[in-house]
Protein backbone atom coordinates (compact mmCIF):
# COMPACT_ATOMS: atom_id res chain seq x y z
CA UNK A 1 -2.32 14.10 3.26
CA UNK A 2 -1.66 10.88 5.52
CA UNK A 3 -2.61 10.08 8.92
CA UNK A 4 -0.69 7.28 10.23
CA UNK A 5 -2.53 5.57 12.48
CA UNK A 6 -0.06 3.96 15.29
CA UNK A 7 -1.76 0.67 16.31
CA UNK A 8 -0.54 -3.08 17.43
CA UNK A 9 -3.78 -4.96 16.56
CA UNK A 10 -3.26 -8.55 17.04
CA UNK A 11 -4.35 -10.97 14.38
CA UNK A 12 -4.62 -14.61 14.19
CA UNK A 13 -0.85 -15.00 15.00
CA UNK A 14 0.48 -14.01 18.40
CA UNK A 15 3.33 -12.29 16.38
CA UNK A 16 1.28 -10.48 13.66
CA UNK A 17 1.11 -6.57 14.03
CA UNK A 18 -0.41 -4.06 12.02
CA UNK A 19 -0.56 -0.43 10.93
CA UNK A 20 -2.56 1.71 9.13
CA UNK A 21 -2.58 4.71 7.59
CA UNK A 22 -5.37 6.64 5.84
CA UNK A 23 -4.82 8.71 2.52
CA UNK A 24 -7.20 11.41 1.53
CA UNK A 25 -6.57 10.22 -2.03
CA UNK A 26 -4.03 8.77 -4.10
CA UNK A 27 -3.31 11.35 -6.85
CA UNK A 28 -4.09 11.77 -10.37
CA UNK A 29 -0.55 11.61 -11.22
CA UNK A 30 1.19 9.27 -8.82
CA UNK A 31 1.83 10.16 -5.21
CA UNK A 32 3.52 9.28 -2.45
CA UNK A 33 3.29 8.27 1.17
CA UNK A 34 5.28 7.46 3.56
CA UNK A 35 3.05 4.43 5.48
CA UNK A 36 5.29 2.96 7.91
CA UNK A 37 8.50 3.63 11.11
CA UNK A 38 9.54 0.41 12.18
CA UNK A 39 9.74 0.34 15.80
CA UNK A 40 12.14 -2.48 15.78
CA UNK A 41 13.90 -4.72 13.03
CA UNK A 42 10.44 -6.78 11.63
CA UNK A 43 9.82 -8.78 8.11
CA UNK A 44 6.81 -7.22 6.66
CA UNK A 45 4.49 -9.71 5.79
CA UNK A 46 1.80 -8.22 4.13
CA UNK A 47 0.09 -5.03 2.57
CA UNK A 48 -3.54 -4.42 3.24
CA UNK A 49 -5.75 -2.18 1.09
CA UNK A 50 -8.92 -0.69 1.88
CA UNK A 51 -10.49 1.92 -0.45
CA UNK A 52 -14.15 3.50 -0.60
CA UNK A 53 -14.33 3.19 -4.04
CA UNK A 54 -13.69 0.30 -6.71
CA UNK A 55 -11.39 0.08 -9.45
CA UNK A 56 -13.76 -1.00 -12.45
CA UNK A 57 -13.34 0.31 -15.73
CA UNK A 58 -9.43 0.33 -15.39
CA UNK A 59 -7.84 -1.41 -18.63
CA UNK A 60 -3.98 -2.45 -19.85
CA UNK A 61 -3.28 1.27 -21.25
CA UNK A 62 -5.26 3.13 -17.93
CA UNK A 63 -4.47 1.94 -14.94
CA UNK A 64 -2.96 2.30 -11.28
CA UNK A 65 0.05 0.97 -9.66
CA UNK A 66 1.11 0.33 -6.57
CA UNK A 67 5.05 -0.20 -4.88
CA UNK A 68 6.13 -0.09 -1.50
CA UNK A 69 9.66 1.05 -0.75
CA UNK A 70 11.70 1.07 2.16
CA UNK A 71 13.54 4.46 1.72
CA UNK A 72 16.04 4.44 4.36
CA UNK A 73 17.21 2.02 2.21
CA UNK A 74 16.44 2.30 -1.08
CA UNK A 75 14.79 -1.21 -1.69
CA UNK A 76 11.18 -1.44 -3.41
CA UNK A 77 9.48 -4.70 -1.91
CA UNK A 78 8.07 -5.78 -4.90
CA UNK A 79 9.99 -6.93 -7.50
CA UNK A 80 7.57 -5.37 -10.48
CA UNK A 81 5.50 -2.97 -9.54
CA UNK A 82 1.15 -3.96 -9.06
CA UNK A 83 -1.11 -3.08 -11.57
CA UNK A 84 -4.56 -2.39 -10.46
CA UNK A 85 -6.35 -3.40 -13.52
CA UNK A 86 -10.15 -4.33 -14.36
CA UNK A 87 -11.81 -4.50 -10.97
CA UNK A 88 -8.81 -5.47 -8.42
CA UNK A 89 -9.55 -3.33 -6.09
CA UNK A 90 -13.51 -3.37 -4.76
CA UNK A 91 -15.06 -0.72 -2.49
CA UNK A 92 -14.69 -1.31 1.47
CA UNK A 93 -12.87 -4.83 1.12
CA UNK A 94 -9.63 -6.02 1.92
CA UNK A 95 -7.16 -6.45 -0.93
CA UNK A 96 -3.90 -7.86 0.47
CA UNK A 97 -0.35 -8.00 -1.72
CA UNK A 98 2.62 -9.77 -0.34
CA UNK A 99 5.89 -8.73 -1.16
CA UNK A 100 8.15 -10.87 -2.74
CA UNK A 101 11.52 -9.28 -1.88
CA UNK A 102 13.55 -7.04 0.92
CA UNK A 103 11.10 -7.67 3.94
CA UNK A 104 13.67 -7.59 6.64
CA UNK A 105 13.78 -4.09 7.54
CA UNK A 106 16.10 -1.93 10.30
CA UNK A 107 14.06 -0.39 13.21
CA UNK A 108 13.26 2.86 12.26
CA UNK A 109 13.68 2.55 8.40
CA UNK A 110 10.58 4.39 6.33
CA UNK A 111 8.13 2.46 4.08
CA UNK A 112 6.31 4.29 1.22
CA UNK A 113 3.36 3.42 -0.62
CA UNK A 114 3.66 4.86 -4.35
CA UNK A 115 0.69 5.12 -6.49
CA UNK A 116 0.88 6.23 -10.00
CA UNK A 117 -1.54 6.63 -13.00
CA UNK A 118 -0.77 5.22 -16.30
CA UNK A 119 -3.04 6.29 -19.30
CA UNK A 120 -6.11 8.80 -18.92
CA UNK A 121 -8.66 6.94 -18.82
CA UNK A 122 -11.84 6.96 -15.96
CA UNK A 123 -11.29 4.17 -14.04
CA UNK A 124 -7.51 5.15 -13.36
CA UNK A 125 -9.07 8.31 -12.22
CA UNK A 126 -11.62 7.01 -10.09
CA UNK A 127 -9.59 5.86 -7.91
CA UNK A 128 -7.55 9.22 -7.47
CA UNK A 129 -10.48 10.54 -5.60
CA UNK A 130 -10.98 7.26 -3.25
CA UNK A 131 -10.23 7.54 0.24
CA UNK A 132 -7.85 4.44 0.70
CA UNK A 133 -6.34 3.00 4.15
CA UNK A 134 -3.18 1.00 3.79
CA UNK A 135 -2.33 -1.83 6.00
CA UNK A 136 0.91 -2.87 6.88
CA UNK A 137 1.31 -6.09 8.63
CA UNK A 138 4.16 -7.26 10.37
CA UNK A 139 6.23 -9.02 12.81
CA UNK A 140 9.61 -8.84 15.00
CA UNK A 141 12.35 -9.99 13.20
């Protein structure tokens, strides 16, 4: 289940806002969550990751992913989906992804974060158990 988290931190530009939501987990075989309401039309700048466990031991054939979709719209924000492989992810820091297409978004359009496993292997499943909180930064359009 997700908490979203309402809160207008300010970072190192006046214009930057942020969000976060926590998720209990991200599934062992792909999940979604919707992350983010915009309050007005904003360009999403960046996606933040924090998880409380690491990603190591995930190969080419067992692996997660990661999109972002704004679906009010029906636009991903990545063109090809992330793979978390090897050790991309690392407990209790920051991993940030910037998306590469559709960032100008309508007020009140719905982002959601979309995890999937590929293969069986552990590391793909270690992270189904992490606790993750997802970052979404942004700023008036």
């Amino acid at each position: 289940m997700a908490n979203i988290v309402k809160n207008r931190n300010r970072f190192s530009s006046a214009s930057d806002l942020c969000t976060n939501v926590y998720l209990s987990g991200w599934g062992t075989g792909g999940a979604t969550y919707n992350c983010f309401v915009a309050p007005t039309q904003c360009v999403i700048d960046e996606i933040g990751i924090v998880s409380d466990a690491s990603s190591t031991g995930q190969v080419t054939l067992n692996h997660n992913t990661l999109q972002v979709t704004n679906v009010t719209q029906s636009e991903d924000l990545f063109a090809t989906v992330n793979s978390l492989v090897g050790a991309d992810i690392t407990a209790n820091t920051l991993k940030t992804i910037t998306p590469d297409q559709n960032t100008l978004i309508a007020e009140d359009d719905v982002l959601q974060f979309k995890v999937a496993t590929v293969g069986a292997g552990t590391g793909a499943y270690t992270m189904a158990t992490a606790s993750v909180i997802v970052n979404v930064r942004y700023r008036p359009a």
